[in-house]
N, C-alpha and C. Protein backbone atom coordinates (compact mmCIF):
# COMPACT_ATOMS: atom_id res chain seq x y z
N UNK A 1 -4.99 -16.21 -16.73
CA UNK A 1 -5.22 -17.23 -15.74
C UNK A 1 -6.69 -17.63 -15.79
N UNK A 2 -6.71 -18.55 -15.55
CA UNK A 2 -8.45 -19.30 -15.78
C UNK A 2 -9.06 -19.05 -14.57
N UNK A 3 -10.21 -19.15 -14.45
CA UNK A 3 -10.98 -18.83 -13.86
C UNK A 3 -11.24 -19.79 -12.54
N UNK A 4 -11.04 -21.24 -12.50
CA UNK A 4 -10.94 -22.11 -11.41
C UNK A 4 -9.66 -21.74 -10.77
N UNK A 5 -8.59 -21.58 -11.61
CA UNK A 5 -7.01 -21.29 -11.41
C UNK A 5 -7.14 -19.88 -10.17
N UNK A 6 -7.96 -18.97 -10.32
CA UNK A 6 -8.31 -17.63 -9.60
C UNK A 6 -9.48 -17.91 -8.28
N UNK A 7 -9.77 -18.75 -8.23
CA UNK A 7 -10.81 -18.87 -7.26
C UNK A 7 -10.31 -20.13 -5.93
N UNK A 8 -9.33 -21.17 -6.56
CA UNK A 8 -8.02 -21.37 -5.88
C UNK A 8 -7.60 -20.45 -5.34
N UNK A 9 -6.57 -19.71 -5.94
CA UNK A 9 -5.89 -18.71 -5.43
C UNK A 9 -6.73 -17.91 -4.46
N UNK A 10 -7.51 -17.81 -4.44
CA UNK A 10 -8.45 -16.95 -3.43
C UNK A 10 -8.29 -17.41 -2.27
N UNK A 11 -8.61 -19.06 -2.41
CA UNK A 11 -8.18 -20.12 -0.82
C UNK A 11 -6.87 -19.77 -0.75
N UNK A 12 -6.18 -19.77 -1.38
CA UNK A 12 -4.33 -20.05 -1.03
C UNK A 12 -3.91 -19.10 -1.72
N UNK A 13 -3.47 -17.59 -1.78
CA UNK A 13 -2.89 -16.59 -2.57
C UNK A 13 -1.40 -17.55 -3.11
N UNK A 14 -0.67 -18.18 -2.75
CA UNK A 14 0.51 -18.72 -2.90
C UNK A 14 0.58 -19.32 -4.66
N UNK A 15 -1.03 -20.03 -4.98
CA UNK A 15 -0.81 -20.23 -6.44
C UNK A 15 -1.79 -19.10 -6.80
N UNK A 16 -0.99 -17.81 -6.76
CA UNK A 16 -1.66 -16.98 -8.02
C UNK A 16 0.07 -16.90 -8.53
N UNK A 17 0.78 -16.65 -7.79
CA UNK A 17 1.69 -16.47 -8.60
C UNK A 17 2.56 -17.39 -9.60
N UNK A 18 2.23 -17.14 -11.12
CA UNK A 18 2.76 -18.04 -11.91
C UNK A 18 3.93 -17.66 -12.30
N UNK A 19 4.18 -16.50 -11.88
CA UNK A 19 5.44 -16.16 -12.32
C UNK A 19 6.38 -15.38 -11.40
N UNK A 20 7.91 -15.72 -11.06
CA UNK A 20 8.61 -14.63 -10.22
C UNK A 20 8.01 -12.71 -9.85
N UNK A 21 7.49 -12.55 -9.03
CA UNK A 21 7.43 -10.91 -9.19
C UNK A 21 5.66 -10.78 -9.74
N UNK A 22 4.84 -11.76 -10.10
CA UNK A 22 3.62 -11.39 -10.26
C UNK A 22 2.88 -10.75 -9.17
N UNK A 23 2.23 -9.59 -8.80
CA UNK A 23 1.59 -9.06 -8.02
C UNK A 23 -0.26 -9.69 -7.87
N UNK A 24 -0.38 -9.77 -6.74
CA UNK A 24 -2.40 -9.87 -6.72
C UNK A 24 -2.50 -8.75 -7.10
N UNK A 25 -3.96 -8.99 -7.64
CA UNK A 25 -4.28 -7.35 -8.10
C UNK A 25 -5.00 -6.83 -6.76
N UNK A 26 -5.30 -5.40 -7.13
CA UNK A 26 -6.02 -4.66 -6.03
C UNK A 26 -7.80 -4.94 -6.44
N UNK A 27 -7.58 -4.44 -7.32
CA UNK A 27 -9.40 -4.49 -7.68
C UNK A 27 -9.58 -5.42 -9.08
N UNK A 28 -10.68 -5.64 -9.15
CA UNK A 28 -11.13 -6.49 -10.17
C UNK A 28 -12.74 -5.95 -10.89
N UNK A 29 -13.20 -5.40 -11.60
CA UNK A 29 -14.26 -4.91 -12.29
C UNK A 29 -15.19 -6.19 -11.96
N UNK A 30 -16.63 -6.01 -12.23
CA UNK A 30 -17.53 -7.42 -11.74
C UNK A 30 -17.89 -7.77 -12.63
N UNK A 31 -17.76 -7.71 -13.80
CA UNK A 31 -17.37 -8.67 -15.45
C UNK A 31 -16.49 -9.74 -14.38
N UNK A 32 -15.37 -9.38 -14.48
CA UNK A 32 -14.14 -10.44 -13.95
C UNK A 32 -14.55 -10.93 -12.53
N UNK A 33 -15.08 -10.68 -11.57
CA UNK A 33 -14.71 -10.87 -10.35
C UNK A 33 -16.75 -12.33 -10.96
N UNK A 34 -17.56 -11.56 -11.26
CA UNK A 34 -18.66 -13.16 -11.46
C UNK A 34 -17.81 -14.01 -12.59
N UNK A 35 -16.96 -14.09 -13.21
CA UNK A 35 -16.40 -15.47 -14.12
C UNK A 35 -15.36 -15.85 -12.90
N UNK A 36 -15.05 -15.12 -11.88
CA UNK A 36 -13.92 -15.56 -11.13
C UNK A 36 -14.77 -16.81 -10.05
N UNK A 37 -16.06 -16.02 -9.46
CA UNK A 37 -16.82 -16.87 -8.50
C UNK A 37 -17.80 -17.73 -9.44
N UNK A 38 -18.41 -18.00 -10.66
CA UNK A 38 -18.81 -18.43 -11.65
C UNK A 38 -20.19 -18.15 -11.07
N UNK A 39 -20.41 -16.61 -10.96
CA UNK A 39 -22.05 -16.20 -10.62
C UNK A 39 -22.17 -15.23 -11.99
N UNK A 40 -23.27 -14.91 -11.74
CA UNK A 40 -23.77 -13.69 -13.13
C UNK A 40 -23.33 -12.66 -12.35
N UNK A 41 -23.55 -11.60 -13.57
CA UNK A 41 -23.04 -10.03 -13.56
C UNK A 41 -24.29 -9.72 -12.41
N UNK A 42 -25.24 -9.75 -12.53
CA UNK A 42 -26.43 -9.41 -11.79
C UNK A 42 -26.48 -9.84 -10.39
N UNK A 43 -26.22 -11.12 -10.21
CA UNK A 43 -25.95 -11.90 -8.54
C UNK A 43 -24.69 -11.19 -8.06
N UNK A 44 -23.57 -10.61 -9.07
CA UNK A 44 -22.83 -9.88 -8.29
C UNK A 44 -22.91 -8.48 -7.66
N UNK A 45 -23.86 -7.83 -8.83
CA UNK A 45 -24.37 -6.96 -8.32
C UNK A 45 -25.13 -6.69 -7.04
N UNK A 46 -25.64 -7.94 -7.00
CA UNK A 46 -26.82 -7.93 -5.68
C UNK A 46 -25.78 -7.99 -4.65
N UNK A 47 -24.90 -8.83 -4.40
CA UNK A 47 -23.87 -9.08 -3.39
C UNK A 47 -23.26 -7.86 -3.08
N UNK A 48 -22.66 -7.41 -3.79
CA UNK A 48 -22.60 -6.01 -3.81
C UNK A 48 -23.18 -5.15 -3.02
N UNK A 49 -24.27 -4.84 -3.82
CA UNK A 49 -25.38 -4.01 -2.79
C UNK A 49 -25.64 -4.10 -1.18
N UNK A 50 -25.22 -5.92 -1.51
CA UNK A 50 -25.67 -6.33 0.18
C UNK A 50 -24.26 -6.40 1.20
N UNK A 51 -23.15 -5.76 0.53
CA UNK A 51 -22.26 -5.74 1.59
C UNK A 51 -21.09 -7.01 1.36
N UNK A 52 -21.58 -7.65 0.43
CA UNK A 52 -20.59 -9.01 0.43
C UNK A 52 -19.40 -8.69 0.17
N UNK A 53 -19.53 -7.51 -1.01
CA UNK A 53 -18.23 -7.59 -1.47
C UNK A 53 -17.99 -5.67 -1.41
N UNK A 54 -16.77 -5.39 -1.30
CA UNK A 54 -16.25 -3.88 -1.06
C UNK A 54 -15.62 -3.66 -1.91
N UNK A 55 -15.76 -1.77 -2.62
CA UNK A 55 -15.69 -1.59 -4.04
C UNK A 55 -15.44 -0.21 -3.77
N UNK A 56 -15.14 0.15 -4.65
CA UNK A 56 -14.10 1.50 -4.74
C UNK A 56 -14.86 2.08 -6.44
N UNK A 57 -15.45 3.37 -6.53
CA UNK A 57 -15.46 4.15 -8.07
C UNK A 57 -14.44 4.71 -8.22
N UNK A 58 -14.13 4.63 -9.70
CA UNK A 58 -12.94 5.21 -10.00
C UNK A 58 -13.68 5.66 -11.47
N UNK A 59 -14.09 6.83 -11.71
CA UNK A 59 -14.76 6.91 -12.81
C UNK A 59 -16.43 6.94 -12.75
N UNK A 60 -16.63 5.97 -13.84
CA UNK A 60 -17.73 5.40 -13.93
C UNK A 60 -17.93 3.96 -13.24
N UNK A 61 -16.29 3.49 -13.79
CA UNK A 61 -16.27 2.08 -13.34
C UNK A 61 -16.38 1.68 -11.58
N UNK A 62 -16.89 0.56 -11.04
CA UNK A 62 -17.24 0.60 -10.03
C UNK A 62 -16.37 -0.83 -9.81
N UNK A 63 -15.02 -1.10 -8.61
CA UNK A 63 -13.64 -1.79 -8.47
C UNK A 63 -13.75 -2.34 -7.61
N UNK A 64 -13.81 -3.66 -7.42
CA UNK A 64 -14.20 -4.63 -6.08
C UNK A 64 -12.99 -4.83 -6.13
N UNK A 65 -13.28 -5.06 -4.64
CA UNK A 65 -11.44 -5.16 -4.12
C UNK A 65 -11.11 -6.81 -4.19
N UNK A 66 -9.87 -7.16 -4.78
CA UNK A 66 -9.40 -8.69 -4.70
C UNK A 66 -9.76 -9.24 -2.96
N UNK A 67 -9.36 -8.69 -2.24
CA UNK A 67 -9.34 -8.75 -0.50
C UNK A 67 -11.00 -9.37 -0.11
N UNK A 68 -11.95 -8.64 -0.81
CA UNK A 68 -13.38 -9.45 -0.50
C UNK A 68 -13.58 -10.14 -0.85
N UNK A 69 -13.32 -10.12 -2.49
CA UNK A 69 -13.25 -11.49 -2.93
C UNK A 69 -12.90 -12.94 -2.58
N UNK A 70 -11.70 -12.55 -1.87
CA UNK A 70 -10.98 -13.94 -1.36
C UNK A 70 -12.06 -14.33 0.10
N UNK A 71 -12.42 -13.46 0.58
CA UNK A 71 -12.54 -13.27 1.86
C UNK A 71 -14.38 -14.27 1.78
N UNK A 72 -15.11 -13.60 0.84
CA UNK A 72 -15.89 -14.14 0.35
C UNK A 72 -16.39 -15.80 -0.25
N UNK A 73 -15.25 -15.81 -0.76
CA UNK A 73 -15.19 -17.59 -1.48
C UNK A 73 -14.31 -18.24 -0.20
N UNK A 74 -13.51 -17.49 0.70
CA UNK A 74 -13.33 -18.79 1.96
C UNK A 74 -14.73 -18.72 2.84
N UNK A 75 -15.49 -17.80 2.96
CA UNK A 75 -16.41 -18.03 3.56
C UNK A 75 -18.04 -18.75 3.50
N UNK A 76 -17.50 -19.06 2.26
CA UNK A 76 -18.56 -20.12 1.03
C UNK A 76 -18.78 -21.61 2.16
N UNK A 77 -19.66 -22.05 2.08
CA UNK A 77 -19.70 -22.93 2.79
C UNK A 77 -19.29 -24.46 1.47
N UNK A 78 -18.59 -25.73 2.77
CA UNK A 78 -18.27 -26.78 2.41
C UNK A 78 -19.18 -27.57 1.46
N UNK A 79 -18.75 -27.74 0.17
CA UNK A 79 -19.91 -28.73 -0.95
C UNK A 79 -20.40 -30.03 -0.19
N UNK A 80 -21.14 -30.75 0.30
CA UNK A 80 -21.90 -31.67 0.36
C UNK A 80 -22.89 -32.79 -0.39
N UNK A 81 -22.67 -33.58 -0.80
CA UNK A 81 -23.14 -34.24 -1.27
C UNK A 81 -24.09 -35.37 -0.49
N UNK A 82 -25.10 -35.71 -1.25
CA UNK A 82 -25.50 -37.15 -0.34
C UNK A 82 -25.09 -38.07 -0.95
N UNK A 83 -25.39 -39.91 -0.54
CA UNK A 83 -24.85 -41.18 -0.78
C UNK A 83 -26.04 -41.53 -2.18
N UNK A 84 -25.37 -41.82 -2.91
CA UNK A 84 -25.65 -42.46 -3.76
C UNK A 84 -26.67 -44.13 -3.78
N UNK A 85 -27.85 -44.39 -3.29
CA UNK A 85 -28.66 -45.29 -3.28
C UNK A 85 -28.15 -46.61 -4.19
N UNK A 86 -27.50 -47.65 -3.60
CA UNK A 86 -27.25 -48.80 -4.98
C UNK A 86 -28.69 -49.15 -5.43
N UNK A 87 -28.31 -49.08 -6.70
CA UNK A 87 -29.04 -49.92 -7.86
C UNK A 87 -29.46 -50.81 -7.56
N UNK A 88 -30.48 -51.41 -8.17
CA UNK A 88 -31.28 -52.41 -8.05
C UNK A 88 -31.06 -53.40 -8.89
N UNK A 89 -30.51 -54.46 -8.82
CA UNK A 89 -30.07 -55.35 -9.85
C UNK A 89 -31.43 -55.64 -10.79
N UNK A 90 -31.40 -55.44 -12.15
CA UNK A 90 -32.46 -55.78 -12.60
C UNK A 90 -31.80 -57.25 -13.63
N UNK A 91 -33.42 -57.94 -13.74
CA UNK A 91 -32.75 -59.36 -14.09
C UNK A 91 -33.57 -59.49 -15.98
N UNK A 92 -32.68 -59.63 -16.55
CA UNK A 92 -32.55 -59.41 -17.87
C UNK A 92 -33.72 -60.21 -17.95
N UNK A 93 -34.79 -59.66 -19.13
CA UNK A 93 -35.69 -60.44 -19.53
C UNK A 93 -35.80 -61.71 -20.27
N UNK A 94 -34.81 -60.89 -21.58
CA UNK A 94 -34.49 -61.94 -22.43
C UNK A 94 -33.66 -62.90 -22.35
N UNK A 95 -33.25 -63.20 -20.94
CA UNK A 95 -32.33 -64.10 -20.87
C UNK A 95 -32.60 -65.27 -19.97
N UNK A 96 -34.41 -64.72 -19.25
CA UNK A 96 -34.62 -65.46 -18.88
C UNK A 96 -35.56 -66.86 -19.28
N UNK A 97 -35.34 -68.45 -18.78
CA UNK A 97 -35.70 -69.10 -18.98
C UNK A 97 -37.40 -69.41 -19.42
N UNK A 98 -37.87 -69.68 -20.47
CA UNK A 98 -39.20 -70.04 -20.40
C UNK A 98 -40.11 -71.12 -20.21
């Protein structure tokens, strides 16, 4: 599953499942979970550290839970944009009269 396809699903669990009987996962390693939010390995780390996201060792490996994740990207704030300034009609040089 792609990576926009998973960060959807985060808003709406309903399209993760592509298939009858597919399960969410429980945890996600933070290789996968920064291509999921499209941050670096390192910004996830920091988030991490700071509580954003909740994680489980199992090993060496260190298992962020799918549950923060989601919980995390709905709590992302709304994209904003500003208005676009119209153009300035510019008046062709060479076309004008001499």
């Amino acid at each position: 599953m792609h990576s926009r396809k998973l960060i959807e699903a985060c808003l709406d669990p309903s399209l993760l499942d592509e298939r009858p009987g597919t399960l969410e996962p429980i945890f996600l390693s933070i290789k996968r979970v920064s291509e999921i939010m499209g941050e670096g390995e390192w910004r996830t780390k920091e988030l991490l550290a700071l509580g954003a996201y909740e994680a489980k060792k199992s090993g060496r490996r260190t298992l962020i839970t799918f549950e923060s994740v989601k919980r995390r990207a709905a709590s992302l704030p709304a994209a904003t944009f500003a208005k676009r300034k119209p153009r300035k009609k510019r008046q062709a040089s060479h076309l004008a009269e001499a």
